[in-house]
PDB file of N, CA and C in Angstrom:
ATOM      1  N   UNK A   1     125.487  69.391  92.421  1.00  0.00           N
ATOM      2  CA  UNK A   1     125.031  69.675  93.753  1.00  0.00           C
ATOM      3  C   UNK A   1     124.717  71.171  93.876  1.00  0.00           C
ATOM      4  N   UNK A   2     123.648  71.548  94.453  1.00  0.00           N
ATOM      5  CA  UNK A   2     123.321  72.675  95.018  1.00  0.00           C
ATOM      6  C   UNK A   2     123.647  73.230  96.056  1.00  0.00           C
ATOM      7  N   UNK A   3     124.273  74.682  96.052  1.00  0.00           N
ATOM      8  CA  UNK A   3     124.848  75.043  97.034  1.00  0.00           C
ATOM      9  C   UNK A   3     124.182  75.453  98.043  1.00  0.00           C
ATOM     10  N   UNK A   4     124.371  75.527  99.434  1.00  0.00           N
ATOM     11  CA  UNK A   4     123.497  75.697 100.292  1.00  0.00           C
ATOM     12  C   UNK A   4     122.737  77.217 100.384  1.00  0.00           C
ATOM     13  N   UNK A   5     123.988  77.731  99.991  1.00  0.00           N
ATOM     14  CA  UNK A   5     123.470  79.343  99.838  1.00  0.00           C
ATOM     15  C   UNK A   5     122.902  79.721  98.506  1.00  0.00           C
ATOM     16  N   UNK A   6     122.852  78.609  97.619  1.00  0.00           N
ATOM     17  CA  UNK A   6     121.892  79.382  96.515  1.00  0.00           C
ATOM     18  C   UNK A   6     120.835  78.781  96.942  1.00  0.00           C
ATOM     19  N   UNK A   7     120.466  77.417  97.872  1.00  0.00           N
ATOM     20  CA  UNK A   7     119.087  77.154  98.673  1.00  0.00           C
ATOM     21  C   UNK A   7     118.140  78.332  99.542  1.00  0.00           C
ATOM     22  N   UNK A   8     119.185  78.692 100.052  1.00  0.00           N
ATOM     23  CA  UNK A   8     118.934  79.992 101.762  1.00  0.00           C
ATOM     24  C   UNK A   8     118.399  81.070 100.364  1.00  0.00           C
ATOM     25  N   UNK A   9     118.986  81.577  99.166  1.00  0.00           N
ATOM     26  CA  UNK A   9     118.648  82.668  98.207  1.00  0.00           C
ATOM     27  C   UNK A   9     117.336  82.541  97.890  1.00  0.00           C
ATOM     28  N   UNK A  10     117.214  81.109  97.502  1.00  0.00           N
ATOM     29  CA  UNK A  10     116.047  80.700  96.862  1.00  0.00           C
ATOM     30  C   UNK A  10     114.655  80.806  97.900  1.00  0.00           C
ATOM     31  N   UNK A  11     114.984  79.930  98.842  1.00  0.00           N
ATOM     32  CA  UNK A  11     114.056  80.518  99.722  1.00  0.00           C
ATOM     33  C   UNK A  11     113.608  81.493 100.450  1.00  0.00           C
ATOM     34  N   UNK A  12     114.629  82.298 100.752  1.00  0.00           N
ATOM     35  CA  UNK A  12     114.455  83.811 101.462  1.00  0.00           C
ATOM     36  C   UNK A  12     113.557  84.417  99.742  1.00  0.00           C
ATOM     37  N   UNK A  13     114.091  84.421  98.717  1.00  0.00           N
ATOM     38  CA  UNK A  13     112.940  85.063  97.540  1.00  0.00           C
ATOM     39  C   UNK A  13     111.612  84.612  97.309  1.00  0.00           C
ATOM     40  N   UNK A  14     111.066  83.151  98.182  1.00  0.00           N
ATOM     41  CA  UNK A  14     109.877  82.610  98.046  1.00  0.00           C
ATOM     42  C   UNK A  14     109.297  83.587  99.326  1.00  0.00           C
ATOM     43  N   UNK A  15     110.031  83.257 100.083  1.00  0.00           N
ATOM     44  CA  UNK A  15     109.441  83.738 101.830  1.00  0.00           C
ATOM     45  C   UNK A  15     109.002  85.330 101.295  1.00  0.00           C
ATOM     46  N   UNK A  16     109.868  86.213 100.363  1.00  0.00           N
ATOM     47  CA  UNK A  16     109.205  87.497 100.274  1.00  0.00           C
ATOM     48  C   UNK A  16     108.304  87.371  99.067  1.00  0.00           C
ATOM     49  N   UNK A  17     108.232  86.579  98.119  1.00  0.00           N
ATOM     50  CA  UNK A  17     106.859  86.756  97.428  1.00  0.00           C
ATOM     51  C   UNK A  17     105.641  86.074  98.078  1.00  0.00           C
ATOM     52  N   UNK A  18     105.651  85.192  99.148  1.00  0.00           N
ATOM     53  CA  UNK A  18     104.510  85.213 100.008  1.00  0.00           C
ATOM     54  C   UNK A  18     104.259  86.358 100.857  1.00  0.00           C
ATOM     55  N   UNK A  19     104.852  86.697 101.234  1.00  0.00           N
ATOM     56  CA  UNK A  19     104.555  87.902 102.275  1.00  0.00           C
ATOM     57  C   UNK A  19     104.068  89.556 101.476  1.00  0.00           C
ATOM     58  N   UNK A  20     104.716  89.296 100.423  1.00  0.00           N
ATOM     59  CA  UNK A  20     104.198  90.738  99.498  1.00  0.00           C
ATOM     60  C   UNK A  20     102.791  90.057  99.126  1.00  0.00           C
ATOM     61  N   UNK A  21     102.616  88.885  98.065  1.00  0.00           N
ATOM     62  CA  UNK A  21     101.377  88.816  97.685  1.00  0.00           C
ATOM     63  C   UNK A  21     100.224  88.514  98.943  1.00  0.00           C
ATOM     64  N   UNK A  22     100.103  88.314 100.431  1.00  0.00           N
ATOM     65  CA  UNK A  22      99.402  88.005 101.216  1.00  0.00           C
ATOM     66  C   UNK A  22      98.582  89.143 101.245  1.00  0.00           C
ATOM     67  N   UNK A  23      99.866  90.614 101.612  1.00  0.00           N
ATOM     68  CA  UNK A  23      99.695  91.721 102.183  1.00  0.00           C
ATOM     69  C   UNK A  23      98.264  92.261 100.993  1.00  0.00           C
ATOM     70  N   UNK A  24      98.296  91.870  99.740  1.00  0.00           N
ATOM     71  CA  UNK A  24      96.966  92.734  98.582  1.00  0.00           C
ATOM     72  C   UNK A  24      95.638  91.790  98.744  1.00  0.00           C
ATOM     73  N   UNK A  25      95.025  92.839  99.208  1.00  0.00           N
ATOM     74  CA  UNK A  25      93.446  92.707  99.539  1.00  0.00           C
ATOM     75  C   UNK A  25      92.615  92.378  98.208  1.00  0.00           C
ATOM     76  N   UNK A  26      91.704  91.333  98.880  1.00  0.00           N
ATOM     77  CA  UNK A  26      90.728  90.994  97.512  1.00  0.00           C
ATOM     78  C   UNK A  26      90.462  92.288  96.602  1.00  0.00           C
ATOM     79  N   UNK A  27      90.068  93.787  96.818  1.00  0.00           N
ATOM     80  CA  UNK A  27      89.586  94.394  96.194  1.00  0.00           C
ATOM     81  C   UNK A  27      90.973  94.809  95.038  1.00  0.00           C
ATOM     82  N   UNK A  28      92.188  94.771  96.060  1.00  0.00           N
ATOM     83  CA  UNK A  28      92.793  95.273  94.971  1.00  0.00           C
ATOM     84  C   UNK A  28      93.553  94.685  93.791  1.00  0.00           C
ATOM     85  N   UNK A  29      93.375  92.627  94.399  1.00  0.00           N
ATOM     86  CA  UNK A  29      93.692  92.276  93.300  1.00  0.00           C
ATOM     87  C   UNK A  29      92.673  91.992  92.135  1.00  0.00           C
ATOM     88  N   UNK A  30      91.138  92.910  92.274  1.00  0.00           N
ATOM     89  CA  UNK A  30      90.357  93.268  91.326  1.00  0.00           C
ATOM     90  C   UNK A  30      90.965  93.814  90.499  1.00  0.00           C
ATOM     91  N   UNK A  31      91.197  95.489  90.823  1.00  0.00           N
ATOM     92  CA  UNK A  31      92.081  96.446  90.640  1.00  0.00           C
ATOM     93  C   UNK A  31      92.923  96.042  89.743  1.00  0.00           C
ATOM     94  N   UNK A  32      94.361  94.948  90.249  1.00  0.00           N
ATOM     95  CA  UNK A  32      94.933  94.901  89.460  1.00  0.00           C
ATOM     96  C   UNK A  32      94.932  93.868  88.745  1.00  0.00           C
ATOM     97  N   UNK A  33      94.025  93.432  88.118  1.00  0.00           N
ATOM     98  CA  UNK A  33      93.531  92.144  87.323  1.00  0.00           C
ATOM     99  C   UNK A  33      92.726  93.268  85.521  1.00  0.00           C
ATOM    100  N   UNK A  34      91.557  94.380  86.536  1.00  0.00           N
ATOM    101  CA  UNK A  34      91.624  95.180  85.331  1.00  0.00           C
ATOM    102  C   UNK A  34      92.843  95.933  84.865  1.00  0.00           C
ATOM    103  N   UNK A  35      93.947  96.133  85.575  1.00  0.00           N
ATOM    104  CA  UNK A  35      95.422  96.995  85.101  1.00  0.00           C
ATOM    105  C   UNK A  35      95.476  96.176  84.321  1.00  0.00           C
ATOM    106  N   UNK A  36      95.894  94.764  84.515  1.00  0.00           N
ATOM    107  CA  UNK A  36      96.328  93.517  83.361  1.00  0.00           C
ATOM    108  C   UNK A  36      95.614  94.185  82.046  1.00  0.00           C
ATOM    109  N   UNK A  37      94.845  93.765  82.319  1.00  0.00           N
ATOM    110  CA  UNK A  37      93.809  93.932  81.329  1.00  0.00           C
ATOM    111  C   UNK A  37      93.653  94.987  80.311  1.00  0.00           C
ATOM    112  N   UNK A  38      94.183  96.214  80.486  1.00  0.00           N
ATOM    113  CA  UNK A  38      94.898  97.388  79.894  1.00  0.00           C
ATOM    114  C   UNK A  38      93.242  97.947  79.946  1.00  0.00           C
ATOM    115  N   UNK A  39      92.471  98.053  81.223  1.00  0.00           N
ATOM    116  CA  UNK A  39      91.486  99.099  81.158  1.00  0.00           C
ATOM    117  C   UNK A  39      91.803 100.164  82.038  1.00  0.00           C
ATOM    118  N   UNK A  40      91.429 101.530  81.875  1.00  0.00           N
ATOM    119  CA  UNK A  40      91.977 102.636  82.271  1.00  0.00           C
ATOM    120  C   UNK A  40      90.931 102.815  83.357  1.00  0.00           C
ATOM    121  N   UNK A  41      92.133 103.567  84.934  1.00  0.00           N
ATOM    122  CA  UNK A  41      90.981 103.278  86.037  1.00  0.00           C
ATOM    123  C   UNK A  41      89.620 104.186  86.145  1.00  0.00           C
ATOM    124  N   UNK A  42      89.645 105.376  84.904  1.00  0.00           N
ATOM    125  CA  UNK A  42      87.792 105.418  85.042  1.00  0.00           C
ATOM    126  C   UNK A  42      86.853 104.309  84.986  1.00  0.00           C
ATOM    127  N   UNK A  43      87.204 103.662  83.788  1.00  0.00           N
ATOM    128  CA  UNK A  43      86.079 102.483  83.216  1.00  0.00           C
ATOM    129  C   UNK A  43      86.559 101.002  84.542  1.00  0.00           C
ATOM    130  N   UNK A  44      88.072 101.113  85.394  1.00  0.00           N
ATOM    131  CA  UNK A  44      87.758 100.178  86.431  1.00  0.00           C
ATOM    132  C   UNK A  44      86.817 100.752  87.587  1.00  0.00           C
ATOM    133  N   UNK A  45      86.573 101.656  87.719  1.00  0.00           N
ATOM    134  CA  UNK A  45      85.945 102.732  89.126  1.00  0.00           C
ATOM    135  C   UNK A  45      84.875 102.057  88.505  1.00  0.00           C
ATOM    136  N   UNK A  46      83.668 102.349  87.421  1.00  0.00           N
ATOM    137  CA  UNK A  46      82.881 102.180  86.859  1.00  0.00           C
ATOM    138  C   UNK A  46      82.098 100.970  86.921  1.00  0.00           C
ATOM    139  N   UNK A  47      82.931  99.930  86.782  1.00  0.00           N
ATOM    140  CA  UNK A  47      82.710  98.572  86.263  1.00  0.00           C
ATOM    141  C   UNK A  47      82.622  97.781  87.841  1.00  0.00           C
ATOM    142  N   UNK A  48      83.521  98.738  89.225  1.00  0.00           N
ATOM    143  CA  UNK A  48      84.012  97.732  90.246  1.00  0.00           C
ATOM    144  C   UNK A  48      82.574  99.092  91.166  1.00  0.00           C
ATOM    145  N   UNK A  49      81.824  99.419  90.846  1.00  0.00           N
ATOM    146  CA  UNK A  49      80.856 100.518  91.472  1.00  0.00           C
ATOM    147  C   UNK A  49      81.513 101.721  92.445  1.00  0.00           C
ATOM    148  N   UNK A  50      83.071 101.626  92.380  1.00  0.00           N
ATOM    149  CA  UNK A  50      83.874 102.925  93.194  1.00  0.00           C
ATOM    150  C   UNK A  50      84.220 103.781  92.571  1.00  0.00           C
ATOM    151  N   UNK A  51      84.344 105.228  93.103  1.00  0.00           N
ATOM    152  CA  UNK A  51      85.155 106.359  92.794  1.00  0.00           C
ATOM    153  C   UNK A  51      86.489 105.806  91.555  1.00  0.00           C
ATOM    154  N   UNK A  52      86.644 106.842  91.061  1.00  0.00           N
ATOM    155  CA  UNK A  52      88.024 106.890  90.564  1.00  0.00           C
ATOM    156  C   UNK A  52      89.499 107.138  91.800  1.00  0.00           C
ATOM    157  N   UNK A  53      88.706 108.110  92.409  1.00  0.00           N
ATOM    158  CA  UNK A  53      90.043 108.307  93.654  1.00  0.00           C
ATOM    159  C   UNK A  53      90.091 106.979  94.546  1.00  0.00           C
ATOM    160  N   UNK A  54      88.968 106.130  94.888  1.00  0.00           N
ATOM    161  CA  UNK A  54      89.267 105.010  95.418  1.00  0.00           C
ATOM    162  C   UNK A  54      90.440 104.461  94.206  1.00  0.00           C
ATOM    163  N   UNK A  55      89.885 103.844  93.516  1.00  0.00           N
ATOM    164  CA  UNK A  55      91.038 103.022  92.707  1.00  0.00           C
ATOM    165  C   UNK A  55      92.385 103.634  92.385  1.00  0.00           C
ATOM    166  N   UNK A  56      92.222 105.351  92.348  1.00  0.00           N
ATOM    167  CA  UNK A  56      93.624 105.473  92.614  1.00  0.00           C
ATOM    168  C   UNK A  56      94.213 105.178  93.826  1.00  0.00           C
ATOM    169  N   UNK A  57      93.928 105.346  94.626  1.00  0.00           N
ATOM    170  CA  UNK A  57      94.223 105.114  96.248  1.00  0.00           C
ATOM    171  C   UNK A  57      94.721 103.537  96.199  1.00  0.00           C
ATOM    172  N   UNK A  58      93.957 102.308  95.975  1.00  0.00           N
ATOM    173  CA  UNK A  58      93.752 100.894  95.335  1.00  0.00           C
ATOM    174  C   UNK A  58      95.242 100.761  94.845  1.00  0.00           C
ATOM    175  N   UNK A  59      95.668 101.633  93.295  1.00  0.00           N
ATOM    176  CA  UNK A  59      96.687 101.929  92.952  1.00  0.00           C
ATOM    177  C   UNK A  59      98.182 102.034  93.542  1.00  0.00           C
ATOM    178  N   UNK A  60      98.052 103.092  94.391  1.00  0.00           N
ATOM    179  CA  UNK A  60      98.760 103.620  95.397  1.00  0.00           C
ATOM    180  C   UNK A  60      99.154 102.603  96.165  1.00  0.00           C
ATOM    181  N   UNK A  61      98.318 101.770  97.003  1.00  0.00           N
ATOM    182  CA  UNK A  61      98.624 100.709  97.919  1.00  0.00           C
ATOM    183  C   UNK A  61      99.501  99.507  97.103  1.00  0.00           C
ATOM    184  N   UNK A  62      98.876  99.443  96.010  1.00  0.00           N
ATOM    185  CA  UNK A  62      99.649  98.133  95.762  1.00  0.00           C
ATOM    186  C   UNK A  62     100.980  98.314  95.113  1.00  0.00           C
ATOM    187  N   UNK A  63     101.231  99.675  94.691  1.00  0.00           N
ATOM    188  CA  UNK A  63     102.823  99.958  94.249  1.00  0.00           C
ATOM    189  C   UNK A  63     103.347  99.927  95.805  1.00  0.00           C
ATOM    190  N   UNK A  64     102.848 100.568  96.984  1.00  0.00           N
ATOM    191  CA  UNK A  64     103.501 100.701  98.083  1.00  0.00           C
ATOM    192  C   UNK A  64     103.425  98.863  98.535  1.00  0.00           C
ATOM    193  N   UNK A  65     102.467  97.999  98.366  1.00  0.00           N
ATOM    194  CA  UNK A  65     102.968  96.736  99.335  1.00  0.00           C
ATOM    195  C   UNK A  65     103.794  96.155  98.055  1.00  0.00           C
ATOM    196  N   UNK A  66     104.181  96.444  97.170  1.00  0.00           N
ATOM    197  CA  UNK A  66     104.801  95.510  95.745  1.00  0.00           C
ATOM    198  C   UNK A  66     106.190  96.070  96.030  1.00  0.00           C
ATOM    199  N   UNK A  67     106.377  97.136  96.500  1.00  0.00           N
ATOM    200  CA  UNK A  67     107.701  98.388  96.363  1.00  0.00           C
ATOM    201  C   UNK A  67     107.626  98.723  94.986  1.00  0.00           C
ATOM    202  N   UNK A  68     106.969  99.106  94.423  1.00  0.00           N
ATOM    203  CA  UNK A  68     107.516  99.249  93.034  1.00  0.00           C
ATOM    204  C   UNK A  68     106.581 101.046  93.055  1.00  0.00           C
ATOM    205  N   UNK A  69     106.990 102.099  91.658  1.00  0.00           N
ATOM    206  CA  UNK A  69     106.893 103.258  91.603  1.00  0.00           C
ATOM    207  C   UNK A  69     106.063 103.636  90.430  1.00  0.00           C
ATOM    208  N   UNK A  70     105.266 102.444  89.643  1.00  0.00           N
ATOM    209  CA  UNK A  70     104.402 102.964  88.389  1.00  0.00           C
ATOM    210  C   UNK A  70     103.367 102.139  88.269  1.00  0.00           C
ATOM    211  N   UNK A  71     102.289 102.023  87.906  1.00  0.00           N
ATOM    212  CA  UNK A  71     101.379 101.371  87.480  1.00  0.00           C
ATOM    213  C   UNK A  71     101.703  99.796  86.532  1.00  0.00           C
ATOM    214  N   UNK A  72     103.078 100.079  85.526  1.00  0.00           N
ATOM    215  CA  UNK A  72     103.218  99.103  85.008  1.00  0.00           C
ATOM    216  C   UNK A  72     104.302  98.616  85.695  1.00  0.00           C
ATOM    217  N   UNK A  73     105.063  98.949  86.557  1.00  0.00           N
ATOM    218  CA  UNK A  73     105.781  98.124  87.610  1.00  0.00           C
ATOM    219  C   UNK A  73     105.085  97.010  88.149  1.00  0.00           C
ATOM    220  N   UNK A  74     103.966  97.835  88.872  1.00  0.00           N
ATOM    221  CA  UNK A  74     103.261  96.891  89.754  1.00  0.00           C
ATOM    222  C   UNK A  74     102.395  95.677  88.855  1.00  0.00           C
ATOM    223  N   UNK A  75     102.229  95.645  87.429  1.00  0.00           N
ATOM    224  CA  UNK A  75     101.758  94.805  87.082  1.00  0.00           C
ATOM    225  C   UNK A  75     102.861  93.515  86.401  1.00  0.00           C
ATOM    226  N   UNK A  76     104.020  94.072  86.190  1.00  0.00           N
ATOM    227  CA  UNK A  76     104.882  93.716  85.923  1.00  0.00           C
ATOM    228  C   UNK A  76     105.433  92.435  87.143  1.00  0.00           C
ATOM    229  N   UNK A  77     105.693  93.146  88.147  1.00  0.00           N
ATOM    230  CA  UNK A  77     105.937  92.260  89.844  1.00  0.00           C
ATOM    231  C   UNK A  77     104.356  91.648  90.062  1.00  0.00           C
ATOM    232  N   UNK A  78     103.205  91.914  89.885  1.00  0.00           N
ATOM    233  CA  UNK A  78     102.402  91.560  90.011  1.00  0.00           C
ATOM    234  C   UNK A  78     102.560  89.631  90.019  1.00  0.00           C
ATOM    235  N   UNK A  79     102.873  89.785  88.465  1.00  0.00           N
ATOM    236  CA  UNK A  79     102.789  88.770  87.400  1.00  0.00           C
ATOM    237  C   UNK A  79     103.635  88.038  87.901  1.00  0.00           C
ATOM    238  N   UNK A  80     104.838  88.600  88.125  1.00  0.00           N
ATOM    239  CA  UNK A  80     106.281  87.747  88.926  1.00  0.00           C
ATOM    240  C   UNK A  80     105.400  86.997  90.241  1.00  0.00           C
ATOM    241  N   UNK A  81     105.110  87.784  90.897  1.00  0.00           N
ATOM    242  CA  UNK A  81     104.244  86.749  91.906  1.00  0.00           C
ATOM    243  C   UNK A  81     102.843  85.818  92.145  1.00  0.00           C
ATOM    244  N   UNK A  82     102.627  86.341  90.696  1.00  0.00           N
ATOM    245  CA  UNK A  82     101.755  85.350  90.538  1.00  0.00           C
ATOM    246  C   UNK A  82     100.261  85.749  90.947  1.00  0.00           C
ATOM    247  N   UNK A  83     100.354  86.880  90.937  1.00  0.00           N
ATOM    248  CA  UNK A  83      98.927  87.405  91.588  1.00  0.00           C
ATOM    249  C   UNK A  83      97.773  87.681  90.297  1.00  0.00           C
ATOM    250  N   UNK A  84      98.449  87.647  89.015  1.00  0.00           N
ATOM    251  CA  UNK A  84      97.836  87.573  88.115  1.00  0.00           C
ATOM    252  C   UNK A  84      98.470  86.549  86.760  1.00  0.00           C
ATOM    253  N   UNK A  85      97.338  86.021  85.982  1.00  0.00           N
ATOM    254  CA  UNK A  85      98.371  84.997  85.305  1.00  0.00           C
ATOM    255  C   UNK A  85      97.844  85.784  83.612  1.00  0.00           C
ATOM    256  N   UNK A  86      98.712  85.191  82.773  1.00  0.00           N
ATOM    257  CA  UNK A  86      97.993  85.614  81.356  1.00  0.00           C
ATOM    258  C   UNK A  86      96.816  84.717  80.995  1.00  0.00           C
TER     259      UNK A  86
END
């Protein structure tokens, strides 16, 4: 039997990976689809027709809606939620 409170755990951790992955905008799960991808964000600026400082900015947002503090964090949690698959 399953305990009720590892139910309430389980779901309060679904309820926040919907609400983190909602919050990333089509462009930036461009963004971070080329991170997957191990291309460096000149050649993503390049390829997506924006600045480099846009995609850092792009960058920026999605460590801030992920909580996370590095580039490979955020692809790391990315993946956990499913916002990108292998």
């Amino acid at each position: 039997m399953i305990e009720p409170s590892t139910i309430a755990t389980l779901i309060g951790r679904s309820r926040e990976r919907t609400y983190q992955a909602g919050r990333v905008s089509a462009r930036e799960r461009q963004v971070l689809r080329m991170m997957a991808e191990g291309l460096p964000s000149p050649e993503i600026a390049t390829k997506l027709g924006i600045s480099y400082s846009t995609v850092r900015t792009h960058i920026r947002s999605l460590g801030s809606k992920l909580e996370v503090h590095s580039k490979l964090a955020v692809i790391v949690k990315a993946r956990q939620l499913a916002l990108i698959v292998d």
